[in-house]
C-alpha atoms as a PDB file:
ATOM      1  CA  UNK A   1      -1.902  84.133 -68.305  1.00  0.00           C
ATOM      2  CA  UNK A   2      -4.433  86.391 -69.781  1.00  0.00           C
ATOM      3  CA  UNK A   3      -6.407  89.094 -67.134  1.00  0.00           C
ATOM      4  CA  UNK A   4      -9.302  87.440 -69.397  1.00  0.00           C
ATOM      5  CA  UNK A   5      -8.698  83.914 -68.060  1.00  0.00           C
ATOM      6  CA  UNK A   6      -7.944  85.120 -64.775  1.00  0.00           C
ATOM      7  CA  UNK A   7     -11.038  86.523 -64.135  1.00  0.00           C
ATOM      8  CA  UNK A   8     -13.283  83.720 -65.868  1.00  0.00           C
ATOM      9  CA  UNK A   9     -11.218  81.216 -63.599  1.00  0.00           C
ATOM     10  CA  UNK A  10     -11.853  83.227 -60.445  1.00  0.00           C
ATOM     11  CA  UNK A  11     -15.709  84.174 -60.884  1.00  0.00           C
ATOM     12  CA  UNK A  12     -17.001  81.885 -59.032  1.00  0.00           C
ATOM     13  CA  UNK A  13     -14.220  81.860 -56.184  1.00  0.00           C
ATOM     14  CA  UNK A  14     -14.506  83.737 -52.909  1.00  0.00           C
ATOM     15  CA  UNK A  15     -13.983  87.565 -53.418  1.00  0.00           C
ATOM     16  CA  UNK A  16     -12.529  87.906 -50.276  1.00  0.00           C
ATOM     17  CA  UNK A  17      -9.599  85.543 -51.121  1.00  0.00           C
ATOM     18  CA  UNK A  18      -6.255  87.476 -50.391  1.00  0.00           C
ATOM     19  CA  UNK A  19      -3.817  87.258 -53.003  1.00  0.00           C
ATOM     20  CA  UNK A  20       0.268  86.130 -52.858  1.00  0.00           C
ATOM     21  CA  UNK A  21       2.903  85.285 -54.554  1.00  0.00           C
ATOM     22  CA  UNK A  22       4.842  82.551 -53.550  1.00  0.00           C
ATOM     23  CA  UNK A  23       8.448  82.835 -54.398  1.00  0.00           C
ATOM     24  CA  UNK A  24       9.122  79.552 -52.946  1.00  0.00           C
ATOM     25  CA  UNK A  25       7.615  76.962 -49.905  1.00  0.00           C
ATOM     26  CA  UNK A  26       8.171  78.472 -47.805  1.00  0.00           C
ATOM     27  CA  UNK A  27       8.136  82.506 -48.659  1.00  0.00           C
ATOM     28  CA  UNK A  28       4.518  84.065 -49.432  1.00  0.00           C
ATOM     29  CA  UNK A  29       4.712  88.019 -50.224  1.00  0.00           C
ATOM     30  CA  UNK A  30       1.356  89.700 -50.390  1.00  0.00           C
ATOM     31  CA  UNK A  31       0.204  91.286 -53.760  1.00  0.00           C
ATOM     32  CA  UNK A  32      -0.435  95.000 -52.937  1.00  0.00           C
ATOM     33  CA  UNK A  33      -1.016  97.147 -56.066  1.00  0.00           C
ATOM     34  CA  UNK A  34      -0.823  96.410 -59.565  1.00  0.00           C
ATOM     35  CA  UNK A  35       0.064  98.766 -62.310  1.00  0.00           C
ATOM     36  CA  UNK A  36      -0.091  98.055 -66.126  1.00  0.00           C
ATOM     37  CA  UNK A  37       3.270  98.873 -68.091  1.00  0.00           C
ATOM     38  CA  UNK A  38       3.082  98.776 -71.771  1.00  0.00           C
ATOM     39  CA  UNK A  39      -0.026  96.586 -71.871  1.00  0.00           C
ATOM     40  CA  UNK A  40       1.338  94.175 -69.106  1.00  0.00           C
ATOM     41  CA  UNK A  41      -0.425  93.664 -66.001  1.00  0.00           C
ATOM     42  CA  UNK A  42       2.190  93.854 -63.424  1.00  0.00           C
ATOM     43  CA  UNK A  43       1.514  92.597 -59.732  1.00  0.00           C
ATOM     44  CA  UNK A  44       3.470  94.581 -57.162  1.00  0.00           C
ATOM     45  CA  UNK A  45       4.339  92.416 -54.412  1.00  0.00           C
ATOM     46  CA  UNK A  46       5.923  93.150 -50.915  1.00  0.00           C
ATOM     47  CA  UNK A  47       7.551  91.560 -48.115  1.00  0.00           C
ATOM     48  CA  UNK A  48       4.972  92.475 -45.165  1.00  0.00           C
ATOM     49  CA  UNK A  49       1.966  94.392 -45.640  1.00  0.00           C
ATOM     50  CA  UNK A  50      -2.027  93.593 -46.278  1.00  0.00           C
ATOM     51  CA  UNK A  51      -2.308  91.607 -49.437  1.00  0.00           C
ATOM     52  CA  UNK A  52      -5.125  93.032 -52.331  1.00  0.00           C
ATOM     53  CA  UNK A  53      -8.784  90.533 -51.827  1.00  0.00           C
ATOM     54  CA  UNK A  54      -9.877  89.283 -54.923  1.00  0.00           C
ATOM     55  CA  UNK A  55     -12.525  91.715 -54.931  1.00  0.00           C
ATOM     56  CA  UNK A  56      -9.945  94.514 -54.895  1.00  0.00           C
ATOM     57  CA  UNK A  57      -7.975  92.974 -57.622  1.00  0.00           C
ATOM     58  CA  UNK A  58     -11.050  93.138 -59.669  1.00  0.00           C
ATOM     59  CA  UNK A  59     -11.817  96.591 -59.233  1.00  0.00           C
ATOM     60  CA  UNK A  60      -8.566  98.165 -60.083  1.00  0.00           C
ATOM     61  CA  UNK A  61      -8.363  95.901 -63.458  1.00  0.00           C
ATOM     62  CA  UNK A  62     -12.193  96.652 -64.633  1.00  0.00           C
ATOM     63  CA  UNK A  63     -11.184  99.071 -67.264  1.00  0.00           C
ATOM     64  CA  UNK A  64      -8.117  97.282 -68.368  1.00  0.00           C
ATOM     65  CA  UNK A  65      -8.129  94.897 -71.864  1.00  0.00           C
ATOM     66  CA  UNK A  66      -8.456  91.408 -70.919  1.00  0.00           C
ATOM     67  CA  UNK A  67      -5.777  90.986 -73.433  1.00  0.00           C
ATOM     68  CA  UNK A  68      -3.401  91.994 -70.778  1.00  0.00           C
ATOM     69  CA  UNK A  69      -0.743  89.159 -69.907  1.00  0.00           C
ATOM     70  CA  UNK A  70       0.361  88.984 -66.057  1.00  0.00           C
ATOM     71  CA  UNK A  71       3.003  89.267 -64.882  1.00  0.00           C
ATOM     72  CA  UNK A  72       5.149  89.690 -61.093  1.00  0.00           C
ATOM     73  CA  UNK A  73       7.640  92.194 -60.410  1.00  0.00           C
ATOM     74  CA  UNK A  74      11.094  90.709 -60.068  1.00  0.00           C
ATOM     75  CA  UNK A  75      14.515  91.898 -60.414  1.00  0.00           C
ATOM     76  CA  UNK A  76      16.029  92.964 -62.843  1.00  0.00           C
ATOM     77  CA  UNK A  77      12.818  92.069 -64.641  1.00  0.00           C
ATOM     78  CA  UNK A  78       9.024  91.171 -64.384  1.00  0.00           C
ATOM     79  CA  UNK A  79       8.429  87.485 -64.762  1.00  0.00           C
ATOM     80  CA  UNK A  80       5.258  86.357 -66.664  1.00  0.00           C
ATOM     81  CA  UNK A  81       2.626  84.439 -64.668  1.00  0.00           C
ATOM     82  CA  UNK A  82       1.288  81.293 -65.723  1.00  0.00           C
ATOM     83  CA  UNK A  83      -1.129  80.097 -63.643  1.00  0.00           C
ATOM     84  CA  UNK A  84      -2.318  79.727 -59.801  1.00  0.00           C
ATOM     85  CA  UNK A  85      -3.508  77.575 -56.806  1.00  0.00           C
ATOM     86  CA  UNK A  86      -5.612  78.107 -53.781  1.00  0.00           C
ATOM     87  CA  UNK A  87      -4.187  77.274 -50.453  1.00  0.00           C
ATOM     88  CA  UNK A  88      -5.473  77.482 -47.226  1.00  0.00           C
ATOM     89  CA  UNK A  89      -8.417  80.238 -48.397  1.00  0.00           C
ATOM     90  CA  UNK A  90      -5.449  81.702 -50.168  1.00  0.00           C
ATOM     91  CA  UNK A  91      -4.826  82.550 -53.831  1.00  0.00           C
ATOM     92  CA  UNK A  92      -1.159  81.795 -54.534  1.00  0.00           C
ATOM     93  CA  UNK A  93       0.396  82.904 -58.278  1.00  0.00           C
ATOM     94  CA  UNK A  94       3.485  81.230 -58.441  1.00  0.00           C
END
């Protein structure tokens, strides 16, 4: 996915959304930074913490080419992100 589409897709949605990843069912791990590695827009996720709002996301990606694919951070590798899904007044990429 695209930071482009991302952000169309999520204009209208509630800033204050916090956002996840969910590595499975039952396992959500806050986003909490995001860094961009050779034009790749890598969420950092953890496994406690204070997920990044919407609103946050937005403002630490404003400068950066909506060209920009996402992606998570994984092991050994960071895995490209395809899409996501609200859940109860959560954003989940997954």
């Amino acid at each position: 996915m695209r930071l482009i589409d991302f952000n169309l897709s999520t204009a209208d949605l509630q800033q204050t959304l916090p956002l996840y990843w969910e590595v499975n069912r039952n396992e959500l791990q806050p986003i909490q930074s995001v860094s961009l590695v050779h034009q790749q827009l890598v969420l950092v996720a953890a496994s406690s913490g204070h997920p990044l709002t919407l609103d946050q996301f937005n403002m630490r990606t404003r400068q950066i080419n909506g060209q920009a694919q996402l992606y998570i951070q994984t092991e050994p590798q960071p895995l490209r992100l395809f899409g996501y899904r609200l859940s109860e007044q959560r954003l989940l990429f997954g």
